[in-house]
C-alpha atoms as a PDB file:
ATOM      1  CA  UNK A   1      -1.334  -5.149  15.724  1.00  0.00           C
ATOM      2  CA  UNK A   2      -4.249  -3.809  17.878  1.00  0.00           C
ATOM      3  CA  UNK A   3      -7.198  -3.474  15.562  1.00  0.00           C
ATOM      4  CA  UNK A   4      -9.607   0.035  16.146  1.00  0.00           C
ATOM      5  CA  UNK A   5     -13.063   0.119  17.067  1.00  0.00           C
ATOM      6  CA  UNK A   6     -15.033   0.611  13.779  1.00  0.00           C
ATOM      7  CA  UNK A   7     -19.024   0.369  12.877  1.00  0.00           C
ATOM      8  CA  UNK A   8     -18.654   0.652   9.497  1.00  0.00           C
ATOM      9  CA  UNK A   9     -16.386  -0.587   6.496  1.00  0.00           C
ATOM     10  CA  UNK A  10     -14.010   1.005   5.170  1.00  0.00           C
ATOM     11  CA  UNK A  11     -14.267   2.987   1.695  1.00  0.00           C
ATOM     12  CA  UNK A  12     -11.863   4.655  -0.829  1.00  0.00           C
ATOM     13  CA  UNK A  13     -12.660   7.244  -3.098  1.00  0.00           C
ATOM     14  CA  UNK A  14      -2.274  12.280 -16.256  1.00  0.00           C
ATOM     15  CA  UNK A  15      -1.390  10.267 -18.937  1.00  0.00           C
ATOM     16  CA  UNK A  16       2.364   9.461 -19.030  1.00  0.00           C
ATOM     17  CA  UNK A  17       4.558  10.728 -21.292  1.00  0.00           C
ATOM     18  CA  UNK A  18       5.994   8.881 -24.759  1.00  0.00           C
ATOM     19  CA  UNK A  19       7.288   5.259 -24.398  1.00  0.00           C
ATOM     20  CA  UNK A  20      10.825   5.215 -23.252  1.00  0.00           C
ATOM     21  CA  UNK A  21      13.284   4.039 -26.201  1.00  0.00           C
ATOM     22  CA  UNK A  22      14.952   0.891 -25.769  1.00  0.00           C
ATOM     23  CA  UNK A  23      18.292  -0.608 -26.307  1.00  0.00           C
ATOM     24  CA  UNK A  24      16.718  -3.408 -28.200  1.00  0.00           C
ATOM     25  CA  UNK A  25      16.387  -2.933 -32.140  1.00  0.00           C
ATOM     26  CA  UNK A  26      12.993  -5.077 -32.016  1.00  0.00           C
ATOM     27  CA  UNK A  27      10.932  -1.971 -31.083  1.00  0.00           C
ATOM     28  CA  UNK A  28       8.033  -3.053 -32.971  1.00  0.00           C
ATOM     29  CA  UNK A  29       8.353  -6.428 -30.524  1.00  0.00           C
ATOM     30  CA  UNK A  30       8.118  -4.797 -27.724  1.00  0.00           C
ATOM     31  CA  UNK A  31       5.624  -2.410 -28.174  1.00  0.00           C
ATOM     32  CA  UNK A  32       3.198  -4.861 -30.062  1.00  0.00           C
ATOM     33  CA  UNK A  33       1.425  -5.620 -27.118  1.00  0.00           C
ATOM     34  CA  UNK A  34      -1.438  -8.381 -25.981  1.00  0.00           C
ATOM     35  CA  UNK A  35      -4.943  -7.493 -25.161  1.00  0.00           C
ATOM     36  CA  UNK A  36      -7.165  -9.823 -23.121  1.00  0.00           C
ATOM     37  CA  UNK A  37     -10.616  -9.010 -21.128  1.00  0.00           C
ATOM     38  CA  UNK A  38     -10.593  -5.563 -21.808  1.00  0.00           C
ATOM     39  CA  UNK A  39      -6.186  -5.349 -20.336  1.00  0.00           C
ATOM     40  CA  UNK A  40      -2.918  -4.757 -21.704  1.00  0.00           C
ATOM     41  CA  UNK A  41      -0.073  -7.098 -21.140  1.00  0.00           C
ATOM     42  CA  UNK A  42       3.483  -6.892 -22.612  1.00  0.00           C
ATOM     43  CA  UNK A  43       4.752  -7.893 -26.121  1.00  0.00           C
ATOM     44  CA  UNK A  44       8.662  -8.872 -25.128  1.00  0.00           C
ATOM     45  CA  UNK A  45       8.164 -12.590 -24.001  1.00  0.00           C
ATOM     46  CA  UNK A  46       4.687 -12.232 -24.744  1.00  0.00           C
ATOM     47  CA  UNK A  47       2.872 -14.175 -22.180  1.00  0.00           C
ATOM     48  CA  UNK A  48       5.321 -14.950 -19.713  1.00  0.00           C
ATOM     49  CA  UNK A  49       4.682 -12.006 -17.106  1.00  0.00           C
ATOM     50  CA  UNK A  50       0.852 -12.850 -16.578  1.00  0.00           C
ATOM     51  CA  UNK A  51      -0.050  -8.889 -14.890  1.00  0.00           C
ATOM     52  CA  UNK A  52      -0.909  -6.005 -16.755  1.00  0.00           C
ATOM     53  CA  UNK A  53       1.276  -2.897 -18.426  1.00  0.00           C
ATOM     54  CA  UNK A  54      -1.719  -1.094 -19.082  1.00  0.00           C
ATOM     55  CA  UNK A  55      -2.273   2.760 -17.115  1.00  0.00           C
ATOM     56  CA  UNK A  56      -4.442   1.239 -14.678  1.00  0.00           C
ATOM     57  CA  UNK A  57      -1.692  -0.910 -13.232  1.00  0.00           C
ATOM     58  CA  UNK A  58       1.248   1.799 -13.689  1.00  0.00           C
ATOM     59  CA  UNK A  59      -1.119   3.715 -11.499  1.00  0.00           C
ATOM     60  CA  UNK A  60      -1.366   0.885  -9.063  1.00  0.00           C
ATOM     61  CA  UNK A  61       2.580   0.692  -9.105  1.00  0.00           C
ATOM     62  CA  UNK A  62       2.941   4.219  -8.299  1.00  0.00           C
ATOM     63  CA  UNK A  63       0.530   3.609  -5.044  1.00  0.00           C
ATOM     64  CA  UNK A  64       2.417   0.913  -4.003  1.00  0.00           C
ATOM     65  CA  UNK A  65       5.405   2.730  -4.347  1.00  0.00           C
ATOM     66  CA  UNK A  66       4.212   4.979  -2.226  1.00  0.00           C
ATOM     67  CA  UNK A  67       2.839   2.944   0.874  1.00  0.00           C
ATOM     68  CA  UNK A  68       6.688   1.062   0.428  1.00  0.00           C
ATOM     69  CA  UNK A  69       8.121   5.328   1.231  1.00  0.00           C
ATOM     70  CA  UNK A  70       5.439   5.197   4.150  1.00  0.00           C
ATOM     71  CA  UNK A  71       6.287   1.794   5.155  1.00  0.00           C
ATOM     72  CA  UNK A  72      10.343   2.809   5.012  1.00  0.00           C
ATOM     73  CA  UNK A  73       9.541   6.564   6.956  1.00  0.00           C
ATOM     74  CA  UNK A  74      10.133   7.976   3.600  1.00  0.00           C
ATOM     75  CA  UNK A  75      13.238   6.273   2.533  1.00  0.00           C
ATOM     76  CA  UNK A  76      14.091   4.908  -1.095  1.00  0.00           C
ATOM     77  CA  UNK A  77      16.075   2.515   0.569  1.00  0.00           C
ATOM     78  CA  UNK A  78      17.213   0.816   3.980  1.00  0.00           C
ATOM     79  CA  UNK A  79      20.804  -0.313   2.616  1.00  0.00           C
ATOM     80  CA  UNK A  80      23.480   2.412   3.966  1.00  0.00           C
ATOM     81  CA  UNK A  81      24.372   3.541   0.169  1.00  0.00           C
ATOM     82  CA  UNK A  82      27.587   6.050   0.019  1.00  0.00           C
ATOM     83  CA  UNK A  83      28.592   7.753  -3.006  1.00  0.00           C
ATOM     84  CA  UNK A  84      27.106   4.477  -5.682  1.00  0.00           C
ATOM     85  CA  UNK A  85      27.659   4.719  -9.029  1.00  0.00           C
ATOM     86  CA  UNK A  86      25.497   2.493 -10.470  1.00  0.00           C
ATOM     87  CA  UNK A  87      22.229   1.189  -9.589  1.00  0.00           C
ATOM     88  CA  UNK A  88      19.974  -1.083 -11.101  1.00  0.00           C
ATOM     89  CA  UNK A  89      16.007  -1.849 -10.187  1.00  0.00           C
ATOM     90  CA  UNK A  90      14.928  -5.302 -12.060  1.00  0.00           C
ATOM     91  CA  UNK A  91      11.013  -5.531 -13.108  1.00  0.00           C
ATOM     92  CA  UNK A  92      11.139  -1.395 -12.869  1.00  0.00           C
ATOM     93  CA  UNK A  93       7.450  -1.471 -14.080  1.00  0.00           C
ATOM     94  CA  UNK A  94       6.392   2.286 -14.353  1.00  0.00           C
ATOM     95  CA  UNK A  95      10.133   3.558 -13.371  1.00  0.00           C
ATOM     96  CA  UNK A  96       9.175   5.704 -10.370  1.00  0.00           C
ATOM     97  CA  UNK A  97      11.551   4.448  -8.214  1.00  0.00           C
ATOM     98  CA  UNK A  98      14.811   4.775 -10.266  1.00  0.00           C
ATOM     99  CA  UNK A  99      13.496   8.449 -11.241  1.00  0.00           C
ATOM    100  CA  UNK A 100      13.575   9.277  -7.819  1.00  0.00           C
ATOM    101  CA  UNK A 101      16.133   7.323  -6.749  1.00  0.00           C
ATOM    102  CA  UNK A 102      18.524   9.232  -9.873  1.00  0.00           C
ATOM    103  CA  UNK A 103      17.272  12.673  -7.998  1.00  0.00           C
ATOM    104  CA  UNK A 104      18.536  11.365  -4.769  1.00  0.00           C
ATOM    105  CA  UNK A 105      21.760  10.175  -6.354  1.00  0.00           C
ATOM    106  CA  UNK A 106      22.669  12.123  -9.001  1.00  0.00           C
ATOM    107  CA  UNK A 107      26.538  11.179  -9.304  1.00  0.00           C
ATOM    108  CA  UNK A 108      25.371   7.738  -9.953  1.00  0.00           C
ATOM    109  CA  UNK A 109      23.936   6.192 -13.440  1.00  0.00           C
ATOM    110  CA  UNK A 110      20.443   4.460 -12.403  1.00  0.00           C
ATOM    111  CA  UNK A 111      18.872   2.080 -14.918  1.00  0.00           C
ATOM    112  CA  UNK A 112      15.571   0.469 -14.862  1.00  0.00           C
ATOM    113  CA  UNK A 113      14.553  -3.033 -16.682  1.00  0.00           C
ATOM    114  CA  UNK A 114      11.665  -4.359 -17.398  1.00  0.00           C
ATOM    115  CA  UNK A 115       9.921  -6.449 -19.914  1.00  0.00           C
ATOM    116  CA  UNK A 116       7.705  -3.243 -21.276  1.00  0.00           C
ATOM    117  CA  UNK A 117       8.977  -0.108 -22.597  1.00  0.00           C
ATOM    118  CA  UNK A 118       6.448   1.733 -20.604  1.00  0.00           C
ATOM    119  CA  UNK A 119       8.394   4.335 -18.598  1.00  0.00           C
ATOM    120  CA  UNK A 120       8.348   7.998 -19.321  1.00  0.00           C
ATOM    121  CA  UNK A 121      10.901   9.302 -21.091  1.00  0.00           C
ATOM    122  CA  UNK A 122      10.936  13.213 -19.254  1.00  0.00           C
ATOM    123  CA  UNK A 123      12.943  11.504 -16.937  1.00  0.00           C
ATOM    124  CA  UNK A 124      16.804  12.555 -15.057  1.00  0.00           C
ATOM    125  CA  UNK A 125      20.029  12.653 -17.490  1.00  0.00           C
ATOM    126  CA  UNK A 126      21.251   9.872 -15.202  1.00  0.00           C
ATOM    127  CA  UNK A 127      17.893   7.718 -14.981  1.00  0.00           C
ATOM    128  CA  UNK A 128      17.919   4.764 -18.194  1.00  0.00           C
ATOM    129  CA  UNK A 129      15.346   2.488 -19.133  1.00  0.00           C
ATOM    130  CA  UNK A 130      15.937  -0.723 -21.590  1.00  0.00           C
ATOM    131  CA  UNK A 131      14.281  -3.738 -22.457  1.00  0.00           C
ATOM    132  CA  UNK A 132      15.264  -7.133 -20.625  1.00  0.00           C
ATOM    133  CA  UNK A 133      14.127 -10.204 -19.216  1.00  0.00           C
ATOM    134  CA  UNK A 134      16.282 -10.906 -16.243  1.00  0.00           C
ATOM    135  CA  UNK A 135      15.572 -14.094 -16.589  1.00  0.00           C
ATOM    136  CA  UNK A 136      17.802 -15.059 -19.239  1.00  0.00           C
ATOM    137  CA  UNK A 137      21.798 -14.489 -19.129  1.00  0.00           C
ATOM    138  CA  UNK A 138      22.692 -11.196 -17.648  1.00  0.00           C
ATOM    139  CA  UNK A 139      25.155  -9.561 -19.907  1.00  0.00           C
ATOM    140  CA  UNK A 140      25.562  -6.144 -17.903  1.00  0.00           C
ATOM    141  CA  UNK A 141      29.142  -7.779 -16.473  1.00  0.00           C
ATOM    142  CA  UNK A 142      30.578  -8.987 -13.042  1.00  0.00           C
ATOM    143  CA  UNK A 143      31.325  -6.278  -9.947  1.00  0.00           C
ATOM    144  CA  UNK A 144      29.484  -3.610 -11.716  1.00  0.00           C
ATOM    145  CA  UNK A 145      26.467  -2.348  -9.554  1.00  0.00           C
ATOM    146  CA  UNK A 146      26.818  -0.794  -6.591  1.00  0.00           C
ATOM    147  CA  UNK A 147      23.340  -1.865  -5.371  1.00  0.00           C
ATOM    148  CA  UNK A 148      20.414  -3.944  -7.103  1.00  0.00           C
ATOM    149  CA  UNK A 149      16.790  -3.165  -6.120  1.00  0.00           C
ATOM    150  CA  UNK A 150      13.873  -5.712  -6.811  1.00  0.00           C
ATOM    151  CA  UNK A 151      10.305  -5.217  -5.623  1.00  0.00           C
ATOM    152  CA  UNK A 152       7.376  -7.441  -6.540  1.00  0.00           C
ATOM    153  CA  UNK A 153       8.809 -10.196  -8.574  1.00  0.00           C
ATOM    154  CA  UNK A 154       6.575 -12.589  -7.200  1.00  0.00           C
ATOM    155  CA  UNK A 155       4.666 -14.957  -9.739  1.00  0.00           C
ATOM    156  CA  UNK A 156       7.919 -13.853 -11.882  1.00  0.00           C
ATOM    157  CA  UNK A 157      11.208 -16.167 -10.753  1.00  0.00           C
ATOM    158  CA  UNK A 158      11.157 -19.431 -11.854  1.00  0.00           C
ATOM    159  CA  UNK A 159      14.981 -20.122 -10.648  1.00  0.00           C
ATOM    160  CA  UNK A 160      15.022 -18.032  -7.363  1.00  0.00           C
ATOM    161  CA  UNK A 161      18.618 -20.138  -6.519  1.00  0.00           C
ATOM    162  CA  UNK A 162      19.979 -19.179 -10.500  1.00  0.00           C
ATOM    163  CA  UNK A 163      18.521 -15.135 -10.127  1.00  0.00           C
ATOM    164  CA  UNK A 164      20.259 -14.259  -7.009  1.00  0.00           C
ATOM    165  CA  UNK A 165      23.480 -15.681  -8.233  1.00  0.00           C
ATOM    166  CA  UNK A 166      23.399 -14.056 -11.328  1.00  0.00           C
ATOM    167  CA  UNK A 167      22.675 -11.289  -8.871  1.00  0.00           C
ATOM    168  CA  UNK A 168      25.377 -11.839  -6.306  1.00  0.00           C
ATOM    169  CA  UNK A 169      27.823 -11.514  -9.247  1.00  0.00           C
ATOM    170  CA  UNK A 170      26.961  -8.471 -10.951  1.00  0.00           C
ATOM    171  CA  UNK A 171      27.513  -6.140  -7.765  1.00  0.00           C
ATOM    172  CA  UNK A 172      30.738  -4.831  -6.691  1.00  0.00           C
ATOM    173  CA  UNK A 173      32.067  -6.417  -3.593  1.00  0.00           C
ATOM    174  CA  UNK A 174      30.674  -4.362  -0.993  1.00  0.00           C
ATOM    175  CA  UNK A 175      27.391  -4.235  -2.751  1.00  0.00           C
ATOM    176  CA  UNK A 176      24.261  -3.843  -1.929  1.00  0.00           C
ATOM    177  CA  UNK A 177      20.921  -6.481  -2.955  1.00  0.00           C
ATOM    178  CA  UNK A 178      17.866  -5.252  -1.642  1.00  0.00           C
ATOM    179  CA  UNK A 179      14.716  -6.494  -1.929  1.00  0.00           C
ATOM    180  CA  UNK A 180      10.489  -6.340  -1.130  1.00  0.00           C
ATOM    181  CA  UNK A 181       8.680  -9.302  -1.943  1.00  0.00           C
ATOM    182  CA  UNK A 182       5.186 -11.085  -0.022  1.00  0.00           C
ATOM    183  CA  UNK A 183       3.036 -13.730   0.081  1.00  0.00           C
ATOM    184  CA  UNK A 184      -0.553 -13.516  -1.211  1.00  0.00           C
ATOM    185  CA  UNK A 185      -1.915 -15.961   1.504  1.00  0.00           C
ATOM    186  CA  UNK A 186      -4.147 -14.354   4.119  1.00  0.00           C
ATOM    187  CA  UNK A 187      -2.956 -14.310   7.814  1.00  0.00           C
ATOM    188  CA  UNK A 188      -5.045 -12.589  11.328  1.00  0.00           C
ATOM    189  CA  UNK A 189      -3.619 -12.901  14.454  1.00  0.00           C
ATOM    190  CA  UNK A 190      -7.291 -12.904  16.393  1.00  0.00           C
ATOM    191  CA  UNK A 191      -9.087 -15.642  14.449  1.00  0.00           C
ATOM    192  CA  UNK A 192     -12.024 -12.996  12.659  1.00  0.00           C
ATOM    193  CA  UNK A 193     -11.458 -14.454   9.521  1.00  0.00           C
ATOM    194  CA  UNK A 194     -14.888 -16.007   9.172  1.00  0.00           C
ATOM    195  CA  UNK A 195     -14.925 -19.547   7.718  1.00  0.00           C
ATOM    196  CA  UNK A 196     -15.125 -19.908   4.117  1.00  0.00           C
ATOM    197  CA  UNK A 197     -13.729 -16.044   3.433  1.00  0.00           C
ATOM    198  CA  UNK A 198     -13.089 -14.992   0.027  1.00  0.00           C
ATOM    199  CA  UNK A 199     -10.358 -12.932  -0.106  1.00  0.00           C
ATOM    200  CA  UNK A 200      -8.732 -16.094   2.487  1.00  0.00           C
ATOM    201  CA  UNK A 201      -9.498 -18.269  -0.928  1.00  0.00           C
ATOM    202  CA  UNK A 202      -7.830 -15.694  -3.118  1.00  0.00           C
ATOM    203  CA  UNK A 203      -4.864 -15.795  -1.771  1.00  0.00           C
ATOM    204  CA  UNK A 204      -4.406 -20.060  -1.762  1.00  0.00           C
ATOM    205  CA  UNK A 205      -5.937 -19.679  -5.441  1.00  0.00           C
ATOM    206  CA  UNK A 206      -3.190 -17.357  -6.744  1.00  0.00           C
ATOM    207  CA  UNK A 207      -0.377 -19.132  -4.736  1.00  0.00           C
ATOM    208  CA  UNK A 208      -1.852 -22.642  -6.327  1.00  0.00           C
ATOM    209  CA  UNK A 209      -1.802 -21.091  -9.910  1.00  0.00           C
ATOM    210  CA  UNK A 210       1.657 -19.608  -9.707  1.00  0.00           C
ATOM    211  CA  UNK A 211       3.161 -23.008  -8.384  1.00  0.00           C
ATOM    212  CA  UNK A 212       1.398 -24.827 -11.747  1.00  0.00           C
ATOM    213  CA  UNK A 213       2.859 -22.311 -13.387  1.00  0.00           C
ATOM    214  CA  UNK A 214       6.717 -23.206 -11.717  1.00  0.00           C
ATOM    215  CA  UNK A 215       7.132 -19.566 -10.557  1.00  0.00           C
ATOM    216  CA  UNK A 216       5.822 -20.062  -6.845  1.00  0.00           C
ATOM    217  CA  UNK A 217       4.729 -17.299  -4.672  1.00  0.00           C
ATOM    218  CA  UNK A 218       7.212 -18.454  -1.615  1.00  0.00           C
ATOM    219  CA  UNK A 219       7.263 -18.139   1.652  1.00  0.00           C
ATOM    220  CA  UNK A 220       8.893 -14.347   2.362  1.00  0.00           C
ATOM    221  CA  UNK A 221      11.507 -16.284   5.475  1.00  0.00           C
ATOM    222  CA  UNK A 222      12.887 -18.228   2.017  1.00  0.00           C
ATOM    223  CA  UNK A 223      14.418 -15.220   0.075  1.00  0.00           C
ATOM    224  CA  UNK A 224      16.899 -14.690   3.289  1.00  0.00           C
ATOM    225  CA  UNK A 225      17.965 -18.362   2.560  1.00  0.00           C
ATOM    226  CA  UNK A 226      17.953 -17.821  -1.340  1.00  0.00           C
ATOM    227  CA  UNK A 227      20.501 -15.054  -0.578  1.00  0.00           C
ATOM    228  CA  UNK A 228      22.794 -16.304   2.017  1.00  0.00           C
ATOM    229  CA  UNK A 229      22.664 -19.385  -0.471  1.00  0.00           C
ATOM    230  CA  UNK A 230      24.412 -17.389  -3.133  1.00  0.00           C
ATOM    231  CA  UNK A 231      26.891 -15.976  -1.115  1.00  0.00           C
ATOM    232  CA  UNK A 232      25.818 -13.021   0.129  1.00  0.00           C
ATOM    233  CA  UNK A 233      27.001 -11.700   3.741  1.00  0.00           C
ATOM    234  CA  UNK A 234      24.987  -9.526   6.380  1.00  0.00           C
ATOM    235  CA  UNK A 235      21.830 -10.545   5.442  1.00  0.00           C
ATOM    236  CA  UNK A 236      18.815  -8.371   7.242  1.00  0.00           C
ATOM    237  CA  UNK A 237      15.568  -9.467   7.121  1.00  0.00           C
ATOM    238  CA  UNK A 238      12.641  -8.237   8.377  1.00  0.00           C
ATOM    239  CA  UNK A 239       8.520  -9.436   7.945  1.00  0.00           C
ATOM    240  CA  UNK A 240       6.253  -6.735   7.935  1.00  0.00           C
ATOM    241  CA  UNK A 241       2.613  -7.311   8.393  1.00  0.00           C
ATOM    242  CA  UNK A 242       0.518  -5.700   5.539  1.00  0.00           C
ATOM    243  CA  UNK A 243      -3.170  -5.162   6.976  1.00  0.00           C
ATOM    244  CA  UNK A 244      -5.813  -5.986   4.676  1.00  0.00           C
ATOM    245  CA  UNK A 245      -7.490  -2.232   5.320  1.00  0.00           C
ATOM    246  CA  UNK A 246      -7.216   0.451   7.934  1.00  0.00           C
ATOM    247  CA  UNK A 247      -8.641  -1.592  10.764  1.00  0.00           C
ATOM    248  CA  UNK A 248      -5.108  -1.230  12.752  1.00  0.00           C
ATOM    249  CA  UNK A 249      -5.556   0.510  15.669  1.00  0.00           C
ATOM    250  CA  UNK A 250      -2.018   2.757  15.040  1.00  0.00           C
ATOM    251  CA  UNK A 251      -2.504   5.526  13.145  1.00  0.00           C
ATOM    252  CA  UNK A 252       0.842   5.122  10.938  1.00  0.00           C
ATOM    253  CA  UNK A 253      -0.037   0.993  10.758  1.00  0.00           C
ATOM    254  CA  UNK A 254      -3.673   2.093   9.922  1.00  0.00           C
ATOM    255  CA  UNK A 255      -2.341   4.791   7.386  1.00  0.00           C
ATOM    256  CA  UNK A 256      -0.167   2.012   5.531  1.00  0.00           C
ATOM    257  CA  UNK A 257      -3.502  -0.261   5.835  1.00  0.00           C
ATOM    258  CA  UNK A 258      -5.880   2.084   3.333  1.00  0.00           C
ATOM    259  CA  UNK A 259      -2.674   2.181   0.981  1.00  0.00           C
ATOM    260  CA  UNK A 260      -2.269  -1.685   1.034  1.00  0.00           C
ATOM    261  CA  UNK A 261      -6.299  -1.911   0.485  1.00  0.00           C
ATOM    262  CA  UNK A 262      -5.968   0.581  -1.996  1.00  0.00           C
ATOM    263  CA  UNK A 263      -3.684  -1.545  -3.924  1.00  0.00           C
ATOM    264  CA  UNK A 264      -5.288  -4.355  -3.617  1.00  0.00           C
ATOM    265  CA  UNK A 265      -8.445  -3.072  -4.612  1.00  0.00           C
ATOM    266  CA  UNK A 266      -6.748  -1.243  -7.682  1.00  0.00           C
ATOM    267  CA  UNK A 267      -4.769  -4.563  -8.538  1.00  0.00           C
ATOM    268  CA  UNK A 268      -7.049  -7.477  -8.077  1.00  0.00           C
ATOM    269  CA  UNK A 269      -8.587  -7.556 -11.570  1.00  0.00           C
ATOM    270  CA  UNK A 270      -5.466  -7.444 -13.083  1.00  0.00           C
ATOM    271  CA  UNK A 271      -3.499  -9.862 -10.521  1.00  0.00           C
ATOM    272  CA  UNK A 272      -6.353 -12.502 -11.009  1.00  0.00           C
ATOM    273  CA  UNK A 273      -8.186 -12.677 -14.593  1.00  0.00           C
ATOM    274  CA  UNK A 274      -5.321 -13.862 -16.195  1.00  0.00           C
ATOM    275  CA  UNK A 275      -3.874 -16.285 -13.964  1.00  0.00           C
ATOM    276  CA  UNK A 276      -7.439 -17.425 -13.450  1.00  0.00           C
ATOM    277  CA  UNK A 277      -8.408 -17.852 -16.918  1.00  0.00           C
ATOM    278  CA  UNK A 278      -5.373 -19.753 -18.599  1.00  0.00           C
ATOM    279  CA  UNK A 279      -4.507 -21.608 -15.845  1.00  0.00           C
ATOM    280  CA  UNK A 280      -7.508 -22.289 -13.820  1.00  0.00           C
ATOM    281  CA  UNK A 281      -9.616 -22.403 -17.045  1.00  0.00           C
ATOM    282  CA  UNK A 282     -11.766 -20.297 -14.873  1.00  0.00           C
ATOM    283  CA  UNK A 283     -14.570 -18.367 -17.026  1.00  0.00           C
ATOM    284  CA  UNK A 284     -14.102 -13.953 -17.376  1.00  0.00           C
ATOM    285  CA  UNK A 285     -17.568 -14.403 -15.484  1.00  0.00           C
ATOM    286  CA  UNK A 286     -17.197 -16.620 -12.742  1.00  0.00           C
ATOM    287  CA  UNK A 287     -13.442 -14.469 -11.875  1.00  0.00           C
ATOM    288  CA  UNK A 288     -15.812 -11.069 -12.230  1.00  0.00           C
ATOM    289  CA  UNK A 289     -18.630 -12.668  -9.569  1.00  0.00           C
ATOM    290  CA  UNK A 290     -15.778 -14.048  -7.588  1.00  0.00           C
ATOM    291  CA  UNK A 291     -13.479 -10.732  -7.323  1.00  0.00           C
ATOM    292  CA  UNK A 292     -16.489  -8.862  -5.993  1.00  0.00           C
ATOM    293  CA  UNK A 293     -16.779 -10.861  -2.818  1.00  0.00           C
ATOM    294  CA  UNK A 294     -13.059 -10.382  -2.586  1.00  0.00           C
ATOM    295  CA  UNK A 295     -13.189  -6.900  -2.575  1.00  0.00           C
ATOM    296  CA  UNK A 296     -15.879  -6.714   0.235  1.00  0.00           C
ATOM    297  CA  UNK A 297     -13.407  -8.677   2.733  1.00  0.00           C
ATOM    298  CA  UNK A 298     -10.955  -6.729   1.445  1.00  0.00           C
ATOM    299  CA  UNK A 299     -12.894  -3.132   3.288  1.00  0.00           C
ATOM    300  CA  UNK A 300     -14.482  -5.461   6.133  1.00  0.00           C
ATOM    301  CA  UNK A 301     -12.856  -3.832   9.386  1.00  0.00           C
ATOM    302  CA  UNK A 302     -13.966  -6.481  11.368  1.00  0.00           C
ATOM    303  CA  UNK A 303     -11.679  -8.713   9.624  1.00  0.00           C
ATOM    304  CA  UNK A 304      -8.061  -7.914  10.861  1.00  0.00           C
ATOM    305  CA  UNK A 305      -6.242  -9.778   8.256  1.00  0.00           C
ATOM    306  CA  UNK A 306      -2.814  -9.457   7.026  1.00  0.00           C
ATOM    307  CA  UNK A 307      -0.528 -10.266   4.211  1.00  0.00           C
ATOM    308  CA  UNK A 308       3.480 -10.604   5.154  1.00  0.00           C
ATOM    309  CA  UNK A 309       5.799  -8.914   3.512  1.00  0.00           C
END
């Protein structure tokens, strides 16, 4: 990526409806949720999804789910879907993309899991949210789905090899498994990453933390393996380069740069303070004086840093 000629960094200037029911009779479970430094965090499994459920980071899903349309030309979806009948997204978080996914599709039953019931419930007659961890058995059946969508599990897999077989055996043959997942590590292609950069020691931190933890950020040119691995066939892969801001010279690369900033900047808190403070035993104040030094490399143009995807 050619970066642009800048003098300056860069700078960035309705509730939801009622909780979505869920097929799971211990409602008061999983709506009794955890609060810690001032965030919400889920009550299903408490503590083992270590981001927020709170507004803030619905918000920050629905951004992201945005720069993915800008980062697809506007597609839901690069798989060459015709006429599916069922379609499931795993760690659906606020729902967005199944809502608009049922609009684009609506012959076909699309249903949403995650961990917290937090989706709205004004949502398509064909769009279905429930309660699961995907992590333990899967009990929807074998050859059912006609495609499975999973963004953003990272930090969340601890049996990457176990998940996409479980995977690989719930879609039909001739099913569809696609998926957008990154690495928090900081890479530049020009070498103005200064020495000693911040947001350069966020990313090793949070990769370090998640590996303690035995659900490692990995490198994105694993997942293809992962997937052949399991048995599945015409496997595409492609790394795209996530700028840290707009620096990029392009204006649709530069465009997709303010939304991954944006993000990032929107997310950090909530990425880091837990992760941080149970794991690195890190003090609320030291992450706080930390993340603000993160977010200034973050909106540094001169730095033309990237994250793949």
């Amino acid at each position: 990526m050619d970066a642009d000629e800048y003098d300056r960094d860069s700078t960035f200037g309705g509730d939801r409806a009622s909780l979505a029911s869920s097929s799971t009779s211990l409602r008061s479970e999983v709506t009794r949720y955890e609060f810690e430094h001032g965030r919400r965090y889920h009550g299903y499994q408490a503590g083992k999804y270590y981001f927020p459920n709170d507004e803030k980071e619905l918000n920050r899903i629905d951004i992201e789910h945005h720069n993915q349309r800008l980062q697809m030309n506007g597609a839901l979806h690069l798989c060459p879907l015709e006429d599916p009948m069922e379609i499931i997204d795993i760690g659906t978080g606020s729902g967005v993309w199944c809502i608009e996914m049922a609009e684009a599709y609506p012959g076909a039953q699309v249903l949403g899991i995650d961990l917290s019931p937090v989706q709205p419930s004004w949502v398509p007659p064909n769009c279905h949210f429930e309660v699961d961890d995907f992590e333990l058995d899967w009990t929807y059946g074998d050859d059912r789905f006609d495609m499975i969508n999973h963004r953003f599990l990272i930090g969340s897999i601890s049996n990457h090899s176990h998940f996409y077989k479980q995977a690989f055996n719930a879609l039909k043959p001739g099913g569809w498994i696609e998926l957008v997942e990154m690495e928090a590590l900081l890479y530049c292609d020009d070498d103005t990453v200064p020495v000693g950069s911040a947001l350069r020691e966020w990313g090793e931190l949070i990769h370090e933390v998640f590996g303690k933890m035995g659900r490692p950020f990995l490198p994105v040119e694993k997942y293809k393996e992962h997937l052949e691995d399991a048995g599945f066939e015409n496997v595409t892969f492609k790394i795209v380069k996530r700028p840290t801001c707009d620096w990029p010279k392009d204006r649709r690369i530069k465009e997709i740069g303010r939304f991954c900033a944006l993000n990032l900047l929107e997310g950090l808190e909530g990425f880091t303070m837990a992760p941080f403070t149970r794991v690195l035993h890190w003090r609320p104040e030291e992450v706080t004086v930390f993340l603000a030094k993160v977010r200034k490399d973050i909106l540094r143009r001169r730095i033309h840093g990237y994250m793949k995807s």
